[in-house]
Protein backbone atom coordinates (compact mmCIF):
# COMPACT_ATOMS: atom_id res chain seq x y z
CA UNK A 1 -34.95 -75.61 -14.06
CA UNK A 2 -35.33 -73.68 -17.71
CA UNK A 3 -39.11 -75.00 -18.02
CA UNK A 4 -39.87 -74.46 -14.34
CA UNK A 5 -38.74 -70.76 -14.90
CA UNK A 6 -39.89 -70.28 -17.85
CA UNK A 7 -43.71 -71.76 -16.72
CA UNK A 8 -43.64 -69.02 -14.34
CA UNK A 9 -42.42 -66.14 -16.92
CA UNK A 10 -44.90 -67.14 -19.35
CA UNK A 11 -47.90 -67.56 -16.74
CA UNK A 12 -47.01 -64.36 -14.68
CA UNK A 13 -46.45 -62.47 -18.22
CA UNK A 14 -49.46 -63.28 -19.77
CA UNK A 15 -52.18 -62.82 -17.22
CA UNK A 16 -50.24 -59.09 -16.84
CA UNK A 17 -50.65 -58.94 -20.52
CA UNK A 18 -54.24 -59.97 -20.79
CA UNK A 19 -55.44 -57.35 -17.85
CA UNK A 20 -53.87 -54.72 -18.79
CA UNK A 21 -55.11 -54.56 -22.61
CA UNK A 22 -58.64 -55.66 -21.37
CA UNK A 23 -58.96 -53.22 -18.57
CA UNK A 24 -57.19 -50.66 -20.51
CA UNK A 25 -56.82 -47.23 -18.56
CA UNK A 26 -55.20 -46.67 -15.30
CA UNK A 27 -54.53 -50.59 -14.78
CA UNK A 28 -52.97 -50.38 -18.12
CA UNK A 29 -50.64 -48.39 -17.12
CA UNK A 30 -49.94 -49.17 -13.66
CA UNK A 31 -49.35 -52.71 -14.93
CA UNK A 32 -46.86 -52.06 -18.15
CA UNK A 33 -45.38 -49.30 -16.17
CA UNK A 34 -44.49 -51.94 -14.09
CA UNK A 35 -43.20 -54.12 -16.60
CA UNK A 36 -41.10 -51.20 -18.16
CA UNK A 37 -39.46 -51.07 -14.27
CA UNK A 38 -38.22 -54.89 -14.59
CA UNK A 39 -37.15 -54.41 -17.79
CA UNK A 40 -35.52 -51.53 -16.97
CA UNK A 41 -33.01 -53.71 -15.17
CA UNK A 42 -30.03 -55.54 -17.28
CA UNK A 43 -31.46 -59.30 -16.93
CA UNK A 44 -28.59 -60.90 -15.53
CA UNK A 45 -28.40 -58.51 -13.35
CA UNK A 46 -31.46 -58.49 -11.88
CA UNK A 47 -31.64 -62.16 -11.39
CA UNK A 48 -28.32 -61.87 -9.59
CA UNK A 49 -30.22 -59.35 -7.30
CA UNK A 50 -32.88 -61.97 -6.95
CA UNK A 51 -30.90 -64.60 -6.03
CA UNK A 52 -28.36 -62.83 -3.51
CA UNK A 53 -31.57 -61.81 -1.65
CA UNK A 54 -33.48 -64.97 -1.43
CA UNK A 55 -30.27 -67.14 -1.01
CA UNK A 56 -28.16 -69.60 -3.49
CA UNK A 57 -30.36 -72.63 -4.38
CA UNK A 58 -32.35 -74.13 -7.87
CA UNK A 59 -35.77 -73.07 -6.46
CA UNK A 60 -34.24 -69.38 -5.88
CA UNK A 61 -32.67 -69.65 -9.27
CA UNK A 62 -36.22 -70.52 -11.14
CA UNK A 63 -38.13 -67.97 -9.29
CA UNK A 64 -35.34 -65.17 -10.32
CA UNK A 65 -35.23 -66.37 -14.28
CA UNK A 66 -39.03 -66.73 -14.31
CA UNK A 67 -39.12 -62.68 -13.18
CA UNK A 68 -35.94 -61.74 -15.06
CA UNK A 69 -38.57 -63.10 -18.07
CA UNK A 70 -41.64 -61.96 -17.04
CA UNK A 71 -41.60 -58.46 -19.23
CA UNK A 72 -41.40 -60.30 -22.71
CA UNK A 73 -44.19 -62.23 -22.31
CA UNK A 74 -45.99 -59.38 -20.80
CA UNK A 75 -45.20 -57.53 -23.53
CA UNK A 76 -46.33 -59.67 -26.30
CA UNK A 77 -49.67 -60.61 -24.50
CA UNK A 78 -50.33 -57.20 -24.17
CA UNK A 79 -49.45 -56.49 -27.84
CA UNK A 80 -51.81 -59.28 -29.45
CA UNK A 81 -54.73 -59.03 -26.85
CA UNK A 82 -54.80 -55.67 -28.11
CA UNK A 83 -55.28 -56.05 -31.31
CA UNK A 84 -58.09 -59.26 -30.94
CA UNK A 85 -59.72 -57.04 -28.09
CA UNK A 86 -61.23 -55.06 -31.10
CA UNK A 87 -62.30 -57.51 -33.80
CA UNK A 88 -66.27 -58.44 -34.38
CA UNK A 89 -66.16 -61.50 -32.65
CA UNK A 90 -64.97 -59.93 -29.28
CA UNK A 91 -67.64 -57.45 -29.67
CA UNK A 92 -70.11 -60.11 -30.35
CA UNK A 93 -69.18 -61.82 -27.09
CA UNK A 94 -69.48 -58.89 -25.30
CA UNK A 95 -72.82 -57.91 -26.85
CA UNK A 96 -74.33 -61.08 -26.04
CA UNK A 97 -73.23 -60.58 -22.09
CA UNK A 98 -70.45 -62.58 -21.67
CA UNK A 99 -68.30 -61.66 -18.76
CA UNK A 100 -64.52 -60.26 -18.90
CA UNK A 101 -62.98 -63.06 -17.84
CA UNK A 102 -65.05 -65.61 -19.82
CA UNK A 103 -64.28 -63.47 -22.85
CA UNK A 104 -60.45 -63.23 -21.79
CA UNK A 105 -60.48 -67.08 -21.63
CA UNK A 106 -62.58 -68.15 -24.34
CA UNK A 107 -62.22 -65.59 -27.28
CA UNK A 108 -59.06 -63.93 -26.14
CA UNK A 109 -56.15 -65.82 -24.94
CA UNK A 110 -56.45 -68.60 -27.83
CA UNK A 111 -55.85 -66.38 -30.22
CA UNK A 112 -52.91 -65.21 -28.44
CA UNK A 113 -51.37 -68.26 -28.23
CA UNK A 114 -48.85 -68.29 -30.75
CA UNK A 115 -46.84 -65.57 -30.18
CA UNK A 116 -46.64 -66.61 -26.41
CA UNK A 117 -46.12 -70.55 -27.86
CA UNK A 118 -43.08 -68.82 -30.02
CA UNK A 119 -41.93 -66.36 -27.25
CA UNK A 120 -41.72 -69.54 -24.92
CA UNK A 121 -39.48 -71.66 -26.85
CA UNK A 122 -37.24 -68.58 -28.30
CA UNK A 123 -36.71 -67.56 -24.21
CA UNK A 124 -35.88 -70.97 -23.42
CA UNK A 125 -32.86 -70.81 -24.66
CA UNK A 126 -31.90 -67.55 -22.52
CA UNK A 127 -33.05 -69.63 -19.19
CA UNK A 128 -30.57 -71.93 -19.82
CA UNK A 129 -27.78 -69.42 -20.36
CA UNK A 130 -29.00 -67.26 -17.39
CA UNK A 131 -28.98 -70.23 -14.79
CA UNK A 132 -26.09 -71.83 -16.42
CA UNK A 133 -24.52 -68.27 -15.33
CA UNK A 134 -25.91 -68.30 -11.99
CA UNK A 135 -24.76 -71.33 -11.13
CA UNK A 136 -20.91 -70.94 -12.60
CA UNK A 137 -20.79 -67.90 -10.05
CA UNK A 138 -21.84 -70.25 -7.44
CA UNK A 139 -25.40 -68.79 -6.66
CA UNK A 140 -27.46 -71.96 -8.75
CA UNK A 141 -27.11 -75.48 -7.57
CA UNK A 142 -25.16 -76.51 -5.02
CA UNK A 143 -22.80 -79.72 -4.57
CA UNK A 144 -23.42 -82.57 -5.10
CA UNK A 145 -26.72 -81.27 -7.20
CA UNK A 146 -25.33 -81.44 -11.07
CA UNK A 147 -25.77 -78.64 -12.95
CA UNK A 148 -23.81 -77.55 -16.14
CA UNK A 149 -22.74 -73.93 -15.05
CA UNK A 150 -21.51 -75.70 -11.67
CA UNK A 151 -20.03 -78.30 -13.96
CA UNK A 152 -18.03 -75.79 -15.76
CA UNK A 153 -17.36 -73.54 -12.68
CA UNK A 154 -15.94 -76.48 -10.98
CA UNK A 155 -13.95 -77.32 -14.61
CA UNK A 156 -11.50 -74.17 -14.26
CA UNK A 157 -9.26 -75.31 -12.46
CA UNK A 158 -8.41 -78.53 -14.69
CA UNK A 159 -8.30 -76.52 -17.91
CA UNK A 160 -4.91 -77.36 -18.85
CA UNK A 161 -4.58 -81.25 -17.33
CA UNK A 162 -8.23 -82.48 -18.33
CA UNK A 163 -9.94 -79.46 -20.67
CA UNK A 164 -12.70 -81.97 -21.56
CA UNK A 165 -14.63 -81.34 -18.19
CA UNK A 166 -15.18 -77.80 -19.57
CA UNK A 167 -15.87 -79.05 -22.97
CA UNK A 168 -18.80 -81.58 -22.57
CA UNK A 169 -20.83 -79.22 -20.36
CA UNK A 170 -19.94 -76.58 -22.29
CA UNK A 171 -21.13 -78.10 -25.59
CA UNK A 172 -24.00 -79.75 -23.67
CA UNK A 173 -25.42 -76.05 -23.19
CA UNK A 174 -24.33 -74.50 -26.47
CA UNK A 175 -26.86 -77.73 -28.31
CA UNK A 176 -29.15 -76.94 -25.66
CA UNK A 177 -29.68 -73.33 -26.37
CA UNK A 178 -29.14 -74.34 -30.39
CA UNK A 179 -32.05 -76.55 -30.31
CA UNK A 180 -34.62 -74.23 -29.08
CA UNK A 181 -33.74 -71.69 -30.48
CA UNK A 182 -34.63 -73.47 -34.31
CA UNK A 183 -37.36 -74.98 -32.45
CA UNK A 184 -38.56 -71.60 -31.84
CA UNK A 185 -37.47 -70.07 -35.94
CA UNK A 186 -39.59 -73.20 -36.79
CA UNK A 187 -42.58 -72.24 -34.78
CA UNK A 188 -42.41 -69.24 -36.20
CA UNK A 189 -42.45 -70.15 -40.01
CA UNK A 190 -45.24 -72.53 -39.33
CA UNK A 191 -47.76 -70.19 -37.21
CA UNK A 192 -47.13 -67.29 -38.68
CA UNK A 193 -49.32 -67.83 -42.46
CA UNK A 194 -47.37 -64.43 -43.84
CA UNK A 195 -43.67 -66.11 -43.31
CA UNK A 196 -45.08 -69.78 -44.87
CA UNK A 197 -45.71 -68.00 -47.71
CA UNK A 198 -42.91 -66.31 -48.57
């Protein structure tokens, strides 16, 4: 559920992110404008919205994260194809009559990659909370699908005769969540030459 969600954050995101610093202008700023409006929107919130309207369910659940996420990877795109939409080697490209998207593709997006490899892992660990919350209020996975927020939902009630149903899914998550987000510090260190350093 987490990857499936986040696939479609970080896809959605950065092909927002890519057209709006390429195009620049008024698609620039229909498009982050846009972005600003979903993240405008407290996340849980919004994928609460997301899911009451399309129904409880996993596929409902991944379609709502992967929007609720959209905006950060948006936003980063948009931040680094800015920057490598101006160096000599775009302009080369360009000069030698390349098209947009084959510049986009070729010259643009790989040197964007890091910061959406980073952003991907760091977020993962948000999906998990976010449909581990959707599902504890009942609006995630439903019986006899397992699911950890279900798990723990479904836990409650035998807090004080059998407290380790709460605590294995519970802990399951928390590692969860733990391991990507050092997974994502240690992306970090190791593409970023400035940190490495240091």
């Amino acid at each position: 559920m987490a990857l499936g969600a986040s696939v479609i954050a970080a896809g959605a995101g950065v092909i927002v992110g890519l057209a709006a610093a390429y195009r620049g202008g008024a698609v620039e700023e229909i498009l982050m404008r846009l972005v600003d409006v979903i993240l405008a929107f407290p996340g849980f919130l919004l994928a609460i919205a997301v899911v009451s309207a399309l129904g409880p369910g996993i596929v409902n659940v991944v379609v709502a994260v992967g929007i609720n996420t959209i905006p950060g990877f948006a936003r980063i795109t948009h931040s680094a194809a800015h920057a490598i939409k101006e160096t000599e080697h775009v302009a080369a490209a360009r000069a030698l009559g390349n098209s947009g998207p084959r510049i986009l593709w070729r010259h643009i997006l790989p040197n964007c990659l890091a910061p959406i490899v980073v952003q991907f892992t760091l977020r993962m660990g948000t999906v998990v909370v976010i449909g581990s919350g959707l599902s504890f209020l009942g609006l995630g996975a439903q019986p006899p699908s397992p699911e950890w927020g279900a798990m723990l939902s479904t836990a409650r009630e035998y807090l004080r005769t059998a407290p380790h149903l709460s605590l294995v899914p519970g802990l399951a998550i928390l590692l969860l969540v733990l391991a990507w987000n050092l997974l994502g510090d240690g992306l970090t260190e190791a593409l970023n030459p400035k940190l490495s350093r240091s």
